[in-house]
C-alpha atoms as a PDB file:
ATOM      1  CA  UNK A   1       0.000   0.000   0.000  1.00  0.00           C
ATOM      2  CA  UNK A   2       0.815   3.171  -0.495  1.00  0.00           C
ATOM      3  CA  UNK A   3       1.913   6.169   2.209  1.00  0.00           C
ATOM      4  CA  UNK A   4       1.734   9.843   1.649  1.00  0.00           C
ATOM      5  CA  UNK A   5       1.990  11.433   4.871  1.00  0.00           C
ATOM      6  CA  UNK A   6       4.953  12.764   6.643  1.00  0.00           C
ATOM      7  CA  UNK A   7       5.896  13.379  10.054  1.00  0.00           C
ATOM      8  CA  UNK A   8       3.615  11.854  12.354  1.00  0.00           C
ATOM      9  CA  UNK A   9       1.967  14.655  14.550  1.00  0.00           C
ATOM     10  CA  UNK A  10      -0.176  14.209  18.001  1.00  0.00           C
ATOM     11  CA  UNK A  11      -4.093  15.030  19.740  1.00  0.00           C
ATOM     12  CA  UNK A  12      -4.885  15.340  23.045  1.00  0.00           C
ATOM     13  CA  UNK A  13      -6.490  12.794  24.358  1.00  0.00           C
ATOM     14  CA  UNK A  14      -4.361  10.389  23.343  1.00  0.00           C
ATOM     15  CA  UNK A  15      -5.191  10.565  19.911  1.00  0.00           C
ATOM     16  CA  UNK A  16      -2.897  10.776  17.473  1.00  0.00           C
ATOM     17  CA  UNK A  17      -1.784   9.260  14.041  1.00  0.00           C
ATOM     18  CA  UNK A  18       1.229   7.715  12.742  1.00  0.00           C
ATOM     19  CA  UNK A  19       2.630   6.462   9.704  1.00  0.00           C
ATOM     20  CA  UNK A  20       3.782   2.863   8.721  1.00  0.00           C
ATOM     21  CA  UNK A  21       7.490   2.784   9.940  1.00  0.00           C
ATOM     22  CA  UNK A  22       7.754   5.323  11.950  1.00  0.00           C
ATOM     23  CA  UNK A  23       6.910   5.893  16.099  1.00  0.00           C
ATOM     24  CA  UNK A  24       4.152   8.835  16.741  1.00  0.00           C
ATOM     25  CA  UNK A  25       5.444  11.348  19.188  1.00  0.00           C
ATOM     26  CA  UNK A  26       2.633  11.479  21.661  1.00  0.00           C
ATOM     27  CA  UNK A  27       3.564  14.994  23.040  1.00  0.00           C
ATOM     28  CA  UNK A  28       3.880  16.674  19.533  1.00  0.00           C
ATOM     29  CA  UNK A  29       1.027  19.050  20.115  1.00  0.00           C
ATOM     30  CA  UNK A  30      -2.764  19.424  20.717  1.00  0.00           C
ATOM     31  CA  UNK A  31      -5.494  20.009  18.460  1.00  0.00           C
ATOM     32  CA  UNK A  32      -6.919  18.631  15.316  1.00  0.00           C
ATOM     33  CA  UNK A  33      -4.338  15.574  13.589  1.00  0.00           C
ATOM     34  CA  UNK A  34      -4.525  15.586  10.045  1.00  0.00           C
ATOM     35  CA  UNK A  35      -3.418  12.985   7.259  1.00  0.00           C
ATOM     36  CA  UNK A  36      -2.871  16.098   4.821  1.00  0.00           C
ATOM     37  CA  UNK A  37      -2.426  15.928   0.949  1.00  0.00           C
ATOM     38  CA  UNK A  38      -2.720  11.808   0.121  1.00  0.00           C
ATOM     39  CA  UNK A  39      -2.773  11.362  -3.561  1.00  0.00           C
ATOM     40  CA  UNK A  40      -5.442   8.579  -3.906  1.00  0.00           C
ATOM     41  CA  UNK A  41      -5.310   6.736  -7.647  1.00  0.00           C
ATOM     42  CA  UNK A  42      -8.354   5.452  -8.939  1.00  0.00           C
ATOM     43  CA  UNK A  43      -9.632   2.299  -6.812  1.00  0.00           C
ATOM     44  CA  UNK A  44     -12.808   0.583  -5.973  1.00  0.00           C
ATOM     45  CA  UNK A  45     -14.294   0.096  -2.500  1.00  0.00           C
ATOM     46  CA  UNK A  46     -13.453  -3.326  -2.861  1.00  0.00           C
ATOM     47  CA  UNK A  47     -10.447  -3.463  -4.376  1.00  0.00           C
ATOM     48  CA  UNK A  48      -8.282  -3.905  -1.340  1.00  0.00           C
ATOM     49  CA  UNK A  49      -4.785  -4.929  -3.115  1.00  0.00           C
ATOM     50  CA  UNK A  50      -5.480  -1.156  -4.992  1.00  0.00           C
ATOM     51  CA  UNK A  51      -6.763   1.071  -1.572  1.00  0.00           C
ATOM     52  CA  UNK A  52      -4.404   3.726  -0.145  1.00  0.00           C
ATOM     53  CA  UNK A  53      -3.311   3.087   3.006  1.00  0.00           C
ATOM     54  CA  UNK A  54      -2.351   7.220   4.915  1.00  0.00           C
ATOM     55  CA  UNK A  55      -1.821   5.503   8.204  1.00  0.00           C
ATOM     56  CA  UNK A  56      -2.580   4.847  11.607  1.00  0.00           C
ATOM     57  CA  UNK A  57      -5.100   6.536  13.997  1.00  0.00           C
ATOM     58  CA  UNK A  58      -4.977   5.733  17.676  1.00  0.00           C
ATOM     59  CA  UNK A  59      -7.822   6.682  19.884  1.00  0.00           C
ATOM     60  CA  UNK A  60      -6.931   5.179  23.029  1.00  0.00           C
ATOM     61  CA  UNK A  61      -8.181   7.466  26.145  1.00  0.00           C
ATOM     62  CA  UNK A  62     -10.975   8.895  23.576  1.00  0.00           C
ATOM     63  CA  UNK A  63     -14.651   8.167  23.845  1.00  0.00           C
ATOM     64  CA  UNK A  64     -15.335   9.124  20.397  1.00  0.00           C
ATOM     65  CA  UNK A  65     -14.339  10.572  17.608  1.00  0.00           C
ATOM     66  CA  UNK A  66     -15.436  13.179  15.203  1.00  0.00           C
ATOM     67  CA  UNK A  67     -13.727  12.379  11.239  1.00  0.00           C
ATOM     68  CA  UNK A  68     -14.225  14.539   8.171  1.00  0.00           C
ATOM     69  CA  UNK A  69     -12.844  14.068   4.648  1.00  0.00           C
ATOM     70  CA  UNK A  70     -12.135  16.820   2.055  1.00  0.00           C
ATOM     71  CA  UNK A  71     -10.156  16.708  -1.469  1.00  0.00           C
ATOM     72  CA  UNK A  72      -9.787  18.525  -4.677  1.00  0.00           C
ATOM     73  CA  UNK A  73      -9.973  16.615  -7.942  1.00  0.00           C
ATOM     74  CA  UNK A  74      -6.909  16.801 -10.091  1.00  0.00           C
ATOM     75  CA  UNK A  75      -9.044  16.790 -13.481  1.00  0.00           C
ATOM     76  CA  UNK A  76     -12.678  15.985 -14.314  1.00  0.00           C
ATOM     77  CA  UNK A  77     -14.217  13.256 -12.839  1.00  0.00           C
ATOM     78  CA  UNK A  78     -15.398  10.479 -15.526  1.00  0.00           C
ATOM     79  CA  UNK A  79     -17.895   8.873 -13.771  1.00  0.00           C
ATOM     80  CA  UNK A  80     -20.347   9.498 -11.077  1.00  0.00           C
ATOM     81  CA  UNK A  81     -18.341   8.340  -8.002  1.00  0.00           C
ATOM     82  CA  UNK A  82     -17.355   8.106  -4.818  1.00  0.00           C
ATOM     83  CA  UNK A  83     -14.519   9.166  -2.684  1.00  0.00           C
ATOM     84  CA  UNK A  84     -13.805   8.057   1.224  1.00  0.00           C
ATOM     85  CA  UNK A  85     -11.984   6.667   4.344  1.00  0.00           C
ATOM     86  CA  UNK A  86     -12.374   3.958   5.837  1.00  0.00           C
ATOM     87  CA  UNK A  87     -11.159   2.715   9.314  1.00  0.00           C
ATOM     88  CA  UNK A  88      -9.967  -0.640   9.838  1.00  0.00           C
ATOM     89  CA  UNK A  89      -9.484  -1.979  13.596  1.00  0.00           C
ATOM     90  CA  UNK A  90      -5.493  -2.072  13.657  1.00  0.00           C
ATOM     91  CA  UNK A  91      -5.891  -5.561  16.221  1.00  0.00           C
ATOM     92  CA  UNK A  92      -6.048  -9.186  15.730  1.00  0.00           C
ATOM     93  CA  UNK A  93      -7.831 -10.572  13.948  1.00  0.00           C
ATOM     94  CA  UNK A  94      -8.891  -7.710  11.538  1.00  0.00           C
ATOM     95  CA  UNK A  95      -5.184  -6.478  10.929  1.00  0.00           C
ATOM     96  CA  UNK A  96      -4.349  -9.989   9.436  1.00  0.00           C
ATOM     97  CA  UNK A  97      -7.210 -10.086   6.783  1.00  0.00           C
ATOM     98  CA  UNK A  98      -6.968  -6.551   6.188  1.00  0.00           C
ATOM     99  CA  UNK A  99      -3.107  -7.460   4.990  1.00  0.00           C
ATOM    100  CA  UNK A 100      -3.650 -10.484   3.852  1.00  0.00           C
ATOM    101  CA  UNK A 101      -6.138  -8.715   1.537  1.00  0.00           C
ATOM    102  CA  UNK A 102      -8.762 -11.411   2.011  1.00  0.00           C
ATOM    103  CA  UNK A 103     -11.421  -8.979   3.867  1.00  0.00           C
ATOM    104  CA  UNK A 104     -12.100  -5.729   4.110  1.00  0.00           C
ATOM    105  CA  UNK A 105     -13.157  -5.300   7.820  1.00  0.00           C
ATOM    106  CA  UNK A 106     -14.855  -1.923   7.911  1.00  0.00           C
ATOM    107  CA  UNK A 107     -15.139   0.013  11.605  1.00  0.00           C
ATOM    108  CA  UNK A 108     -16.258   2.794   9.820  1.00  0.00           C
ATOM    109  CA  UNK A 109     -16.819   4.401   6.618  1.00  0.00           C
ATOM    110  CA  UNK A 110     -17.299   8.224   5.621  1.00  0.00           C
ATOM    111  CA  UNK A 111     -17.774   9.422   1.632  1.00  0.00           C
ATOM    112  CA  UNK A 112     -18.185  12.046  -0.237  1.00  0.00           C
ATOM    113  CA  UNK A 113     -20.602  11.685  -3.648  1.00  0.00           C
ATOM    114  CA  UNK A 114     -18.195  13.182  -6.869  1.00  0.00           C
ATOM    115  CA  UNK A 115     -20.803  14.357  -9.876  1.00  0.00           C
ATOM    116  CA  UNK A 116     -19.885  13.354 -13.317  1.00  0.00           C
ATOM    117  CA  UNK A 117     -17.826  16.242 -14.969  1.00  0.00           C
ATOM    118  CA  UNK A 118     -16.858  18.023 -11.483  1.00  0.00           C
ATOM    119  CA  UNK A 119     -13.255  19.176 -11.487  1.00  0.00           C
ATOM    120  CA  UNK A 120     -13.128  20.765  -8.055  1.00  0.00           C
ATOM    121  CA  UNK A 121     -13.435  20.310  -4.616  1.00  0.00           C
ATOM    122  CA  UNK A 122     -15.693  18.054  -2.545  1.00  0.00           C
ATOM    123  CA  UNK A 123     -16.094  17.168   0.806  1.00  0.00           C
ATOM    124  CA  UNK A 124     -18.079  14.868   3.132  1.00  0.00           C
ATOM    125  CA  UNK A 125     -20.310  15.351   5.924  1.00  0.00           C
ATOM    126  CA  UNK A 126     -18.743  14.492   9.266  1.00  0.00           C
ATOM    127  CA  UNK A 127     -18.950  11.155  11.067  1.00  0.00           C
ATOM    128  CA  UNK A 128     -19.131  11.159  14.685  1.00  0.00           C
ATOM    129  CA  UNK A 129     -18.244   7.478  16.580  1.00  0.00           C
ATOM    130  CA  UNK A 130     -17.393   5.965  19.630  1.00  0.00           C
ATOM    131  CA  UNK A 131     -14.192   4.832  19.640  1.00  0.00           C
ATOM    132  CA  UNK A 132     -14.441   0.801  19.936  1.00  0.00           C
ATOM    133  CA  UNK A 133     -10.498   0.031  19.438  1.00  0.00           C
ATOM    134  CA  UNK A 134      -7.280   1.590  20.249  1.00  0.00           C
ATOM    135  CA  UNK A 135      -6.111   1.966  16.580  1.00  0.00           C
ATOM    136  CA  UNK A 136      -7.175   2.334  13.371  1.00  0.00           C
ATOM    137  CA  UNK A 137      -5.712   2.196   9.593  1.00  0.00           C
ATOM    138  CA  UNK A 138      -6.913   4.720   7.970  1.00  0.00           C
ATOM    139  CA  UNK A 139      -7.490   3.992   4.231  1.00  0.00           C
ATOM    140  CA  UNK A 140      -9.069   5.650   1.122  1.00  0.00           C
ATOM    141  CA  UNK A 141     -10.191   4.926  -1.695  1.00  0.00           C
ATOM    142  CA  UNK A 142     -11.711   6.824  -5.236  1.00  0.00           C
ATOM    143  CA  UNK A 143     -14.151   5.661  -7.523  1.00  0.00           C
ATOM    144  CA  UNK A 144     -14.190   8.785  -9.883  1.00  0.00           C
ATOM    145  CA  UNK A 145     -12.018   7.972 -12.488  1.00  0.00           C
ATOM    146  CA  UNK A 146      -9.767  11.008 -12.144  1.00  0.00           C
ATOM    147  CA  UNK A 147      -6.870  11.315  -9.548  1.00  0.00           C
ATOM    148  CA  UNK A 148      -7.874  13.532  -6.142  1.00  0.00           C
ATOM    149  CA  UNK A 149      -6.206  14.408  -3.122  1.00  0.00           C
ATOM    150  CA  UNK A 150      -7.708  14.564   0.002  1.00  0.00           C
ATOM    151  CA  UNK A 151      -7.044  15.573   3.675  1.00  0.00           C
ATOM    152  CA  UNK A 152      -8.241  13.741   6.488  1.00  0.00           C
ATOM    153  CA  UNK A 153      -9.147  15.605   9.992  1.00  0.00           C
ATOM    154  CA  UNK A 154     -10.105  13.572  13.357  1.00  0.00           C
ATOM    155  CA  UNK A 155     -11.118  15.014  16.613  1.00  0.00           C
ATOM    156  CA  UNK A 156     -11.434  12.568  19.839  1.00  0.00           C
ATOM    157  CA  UNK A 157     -12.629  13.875  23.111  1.00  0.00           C
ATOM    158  CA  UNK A 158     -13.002  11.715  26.534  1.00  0.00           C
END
């Protein structure tokens, strides 16, 4: 899978992302954490072996969590589409079919609906959750035909 963040960066709370490889600095600040500026190809929902990974989200100490999803299109989009994020529990046994690529085992889900033609920016209504595992991978994918980029936000609170 593919990784476009850099430097992992920190949430109160205990919340905080991190990227494959390399150790999240819980102290690195407060506020909102962000998976900023992931170039996601064309993919289907389904398509696991073809999803792009931006991470890990851990939520332990939060009660829930409050995700939103925005991008900009990088040409027209062909089709009608789709593009979102999708947690996956980061624990046994989800993390082993999620890399075995056998099963996509969806925590949760949030998408934004791309019109036919559009060649702008979108964005998805937020998702609010209750946290029900310490970590998450956090992976997107784009059903739109055209090439986007997309920023991730997450809020937890206790």
């Amino acid at each position: 899978m593919r990784s476009s963040i850099g430097a992992a960066v920190a949430l109160g709370f205990s919340l905080f992302v991190s990227t494959p490889g390399r150790a999240a600095d819980p102290n690195a600040g407060f506020g909102l954490v962000r998976f900023d500026g992931v170039s996601v190809g064309a993919a289907e929902r389904g398509d696991i072996s073809r999803l792009t990974e931006a991470g890990i989200l851990a939520t332990e100490g939060s009660r829930s969590v409050v995700l939103n999803l925005v991008g900009e299109l990088k040409g027209k989009a062909e089709r009608d589409g789709e593009v979102g994020v999708i947690l996956v529990p980061d624990t046994p046994p989800f993390e082993a079919w999620f890399r075995s690529r056998r099963w996509l085992p969806v925590s949760q889900e949030l998408v934004a609906k791309v019109s036919a033609g559009d060649s702008s920016y979108f964005m998805a209504k937020h998702l609010r959750f209750d946290v029900g595992f310490n970590k998450y991978h956090v992976v997107l994918f784009n059903t739109t035909g055209s090439a986007v980029v997309v920023s991730v936000f997450a809020y937890g609170s206790r």
